[in-house]
Protein backbone atom coordinates (compact mmCIF):
# COMPACT_ATOMS: atom_id res chain seq x y z
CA UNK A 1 0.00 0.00 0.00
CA UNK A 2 1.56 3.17 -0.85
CA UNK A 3 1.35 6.39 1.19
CA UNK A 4 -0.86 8.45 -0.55
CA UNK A 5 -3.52 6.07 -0.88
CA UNK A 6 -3.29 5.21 3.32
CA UNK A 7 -3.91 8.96 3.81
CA UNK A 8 -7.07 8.43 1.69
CA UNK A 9 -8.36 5.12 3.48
CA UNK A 10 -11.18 5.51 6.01
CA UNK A 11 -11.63 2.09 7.24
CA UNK A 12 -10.35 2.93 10.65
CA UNK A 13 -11.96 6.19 11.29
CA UNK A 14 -14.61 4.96 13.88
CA UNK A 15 -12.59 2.85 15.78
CA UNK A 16 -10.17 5.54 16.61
CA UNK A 17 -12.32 8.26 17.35
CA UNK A 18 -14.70 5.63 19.19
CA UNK A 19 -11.32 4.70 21.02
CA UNK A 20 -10.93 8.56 21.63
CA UNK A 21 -14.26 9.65 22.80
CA UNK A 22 -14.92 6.09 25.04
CA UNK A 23 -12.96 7.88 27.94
CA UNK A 24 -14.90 10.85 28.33
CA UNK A 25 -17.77 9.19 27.99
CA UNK A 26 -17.57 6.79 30.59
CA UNK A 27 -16.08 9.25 33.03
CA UNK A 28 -19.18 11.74 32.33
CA UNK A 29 -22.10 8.44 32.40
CA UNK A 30 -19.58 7.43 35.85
CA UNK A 31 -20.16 11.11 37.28
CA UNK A 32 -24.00 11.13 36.53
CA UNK A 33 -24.48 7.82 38.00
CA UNK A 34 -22.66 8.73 41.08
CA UNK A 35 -24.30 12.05 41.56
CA UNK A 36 -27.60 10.49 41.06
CA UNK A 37 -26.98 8.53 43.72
CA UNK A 38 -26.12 10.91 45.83
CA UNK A 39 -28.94 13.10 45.26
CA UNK A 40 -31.28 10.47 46.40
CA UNK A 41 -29.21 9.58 49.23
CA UNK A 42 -29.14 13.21 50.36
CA UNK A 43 -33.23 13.20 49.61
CA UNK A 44 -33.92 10.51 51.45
CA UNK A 45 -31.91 11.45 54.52
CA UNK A 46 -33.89 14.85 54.23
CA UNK A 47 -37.39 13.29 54.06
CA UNK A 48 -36.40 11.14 57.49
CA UNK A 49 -35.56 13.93 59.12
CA UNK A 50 -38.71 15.99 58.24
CA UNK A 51 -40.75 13.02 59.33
CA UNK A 52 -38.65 12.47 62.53
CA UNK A 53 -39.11 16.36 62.79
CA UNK A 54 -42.80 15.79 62.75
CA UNK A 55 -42.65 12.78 65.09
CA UNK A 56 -41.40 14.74 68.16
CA UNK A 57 -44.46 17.32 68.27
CA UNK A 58 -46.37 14.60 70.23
CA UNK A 59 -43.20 14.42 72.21
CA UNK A 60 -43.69 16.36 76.18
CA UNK A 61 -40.21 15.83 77.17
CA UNK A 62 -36.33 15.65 75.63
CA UNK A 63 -36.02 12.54 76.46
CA UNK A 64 -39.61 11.32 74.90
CA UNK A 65 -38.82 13.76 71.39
CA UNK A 66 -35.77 11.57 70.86
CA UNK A 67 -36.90 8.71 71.37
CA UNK A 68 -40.03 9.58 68.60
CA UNK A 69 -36.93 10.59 66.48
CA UNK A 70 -35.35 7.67 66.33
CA UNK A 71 -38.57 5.81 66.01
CA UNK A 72 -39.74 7.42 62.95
CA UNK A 73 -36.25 7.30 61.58
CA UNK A 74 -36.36 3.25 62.45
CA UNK A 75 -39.92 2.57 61.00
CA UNK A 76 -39.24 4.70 57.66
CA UNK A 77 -35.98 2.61 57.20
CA UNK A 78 -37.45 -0.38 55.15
CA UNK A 79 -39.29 1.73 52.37
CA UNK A 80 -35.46 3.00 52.01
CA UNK A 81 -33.48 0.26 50.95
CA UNK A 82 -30.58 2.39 49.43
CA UNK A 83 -29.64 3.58 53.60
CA UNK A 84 -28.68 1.10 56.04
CA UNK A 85 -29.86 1.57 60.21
CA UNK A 86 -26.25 1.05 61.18
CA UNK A 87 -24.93 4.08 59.60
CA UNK A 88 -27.31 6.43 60.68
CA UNK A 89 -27.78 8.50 63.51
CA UNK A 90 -30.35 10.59 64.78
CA UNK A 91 -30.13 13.72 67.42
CA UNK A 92 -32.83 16.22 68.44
CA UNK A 93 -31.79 19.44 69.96
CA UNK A 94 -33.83 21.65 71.74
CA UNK A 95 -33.30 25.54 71.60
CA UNK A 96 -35.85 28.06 72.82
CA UNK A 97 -39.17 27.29 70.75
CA UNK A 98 -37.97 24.95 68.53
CA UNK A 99 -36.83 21.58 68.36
CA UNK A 100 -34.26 20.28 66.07
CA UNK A 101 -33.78 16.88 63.66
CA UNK A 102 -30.81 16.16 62.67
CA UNK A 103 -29.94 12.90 60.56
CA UNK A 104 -26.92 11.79 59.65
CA UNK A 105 -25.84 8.99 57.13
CA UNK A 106 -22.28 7.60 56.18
CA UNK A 107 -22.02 6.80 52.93
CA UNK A 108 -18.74 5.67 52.93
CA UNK A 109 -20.02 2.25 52.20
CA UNK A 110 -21.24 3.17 48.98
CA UNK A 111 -19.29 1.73 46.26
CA UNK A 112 -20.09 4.94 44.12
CA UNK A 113 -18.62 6.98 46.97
CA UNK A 114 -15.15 4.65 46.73
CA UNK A 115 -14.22 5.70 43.22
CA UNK A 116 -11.14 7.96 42.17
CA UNK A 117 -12.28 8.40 38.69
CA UNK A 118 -14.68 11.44 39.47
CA UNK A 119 -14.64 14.06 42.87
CA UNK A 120 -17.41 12.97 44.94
CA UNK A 121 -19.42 15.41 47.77
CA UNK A 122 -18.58 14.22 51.32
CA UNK A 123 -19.83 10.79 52.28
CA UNK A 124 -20.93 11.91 55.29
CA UNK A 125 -24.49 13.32 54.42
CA UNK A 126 -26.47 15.04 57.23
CA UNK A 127 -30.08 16.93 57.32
CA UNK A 128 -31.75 18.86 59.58
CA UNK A 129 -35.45 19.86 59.98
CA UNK A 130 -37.33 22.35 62.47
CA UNK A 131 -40.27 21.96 64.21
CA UNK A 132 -42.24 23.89 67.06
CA UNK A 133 -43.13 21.20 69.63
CA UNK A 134 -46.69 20.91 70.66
CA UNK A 135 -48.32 22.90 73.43
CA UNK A 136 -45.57 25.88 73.35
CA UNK A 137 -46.59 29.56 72.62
């Protein structure tokens, strides 16, 4: 084959810029799936919060609000398949008027969370929600 008619030859075209583009690709799909997940890890942890949040206005006592914390966190845990009950934590707080929710979840577990092809958030993914408690004015 002579070298002006290999500079005219496309056979190979696709398969190098396939073999060029592959990379990028799979790093971008990579960081969407991984994001993705940890959106709905992050909205999940939210939504126990609110409902632990909402759990505690029944609550009369510290004590009594965080134990319907952890409650509601522990009863919502089997629609949630994608967080596991020995990673999180729950603490209520109690300032003034209000009483605070906070949920935390380590994610470190995650294999998404474990990669070094893409920067992840931090695994450690915590939410808070606000209430009033019951009976206060």
């Amino acid at each position: 084959m002579t070298f002006a008619r290999l500079l005219r030859a496309k056979r190979g075209t696709s398969v190098v810029e396939f073999a060029l583009i592959l990379p990028l690709f799979a790093c971008m799909l990579y960081g969407i799936l991984g994001y993705g997940q940890y959106f709905l890890l992050a909205h999940s942890v939210q939504q126990l919060a609110n409902d632990a949040a909402r759990a505690t206005v029944a609550g009369m006592t510290a004590t009594e609000r965080q134990t319907l914390a952890s409650a509601s966190v522990a009863a919502s845990l089997p629609s949630l398949p994608q967080l596991r009950a020995n990673r999180i934590t729950t603490t209520t707080t109690e300032t003034g008027q209000v009483v605070t929710v906070s949920v935390r979840f380590d994610a470190s577990t995650v294999p998404m969370f474990r990669n070094t092809m893409i920067p992840m958030p931090d695994p450690m993914i915590e939410r808070r929600a606000v209430i009033r408690p019951g009976g206060v004015s």
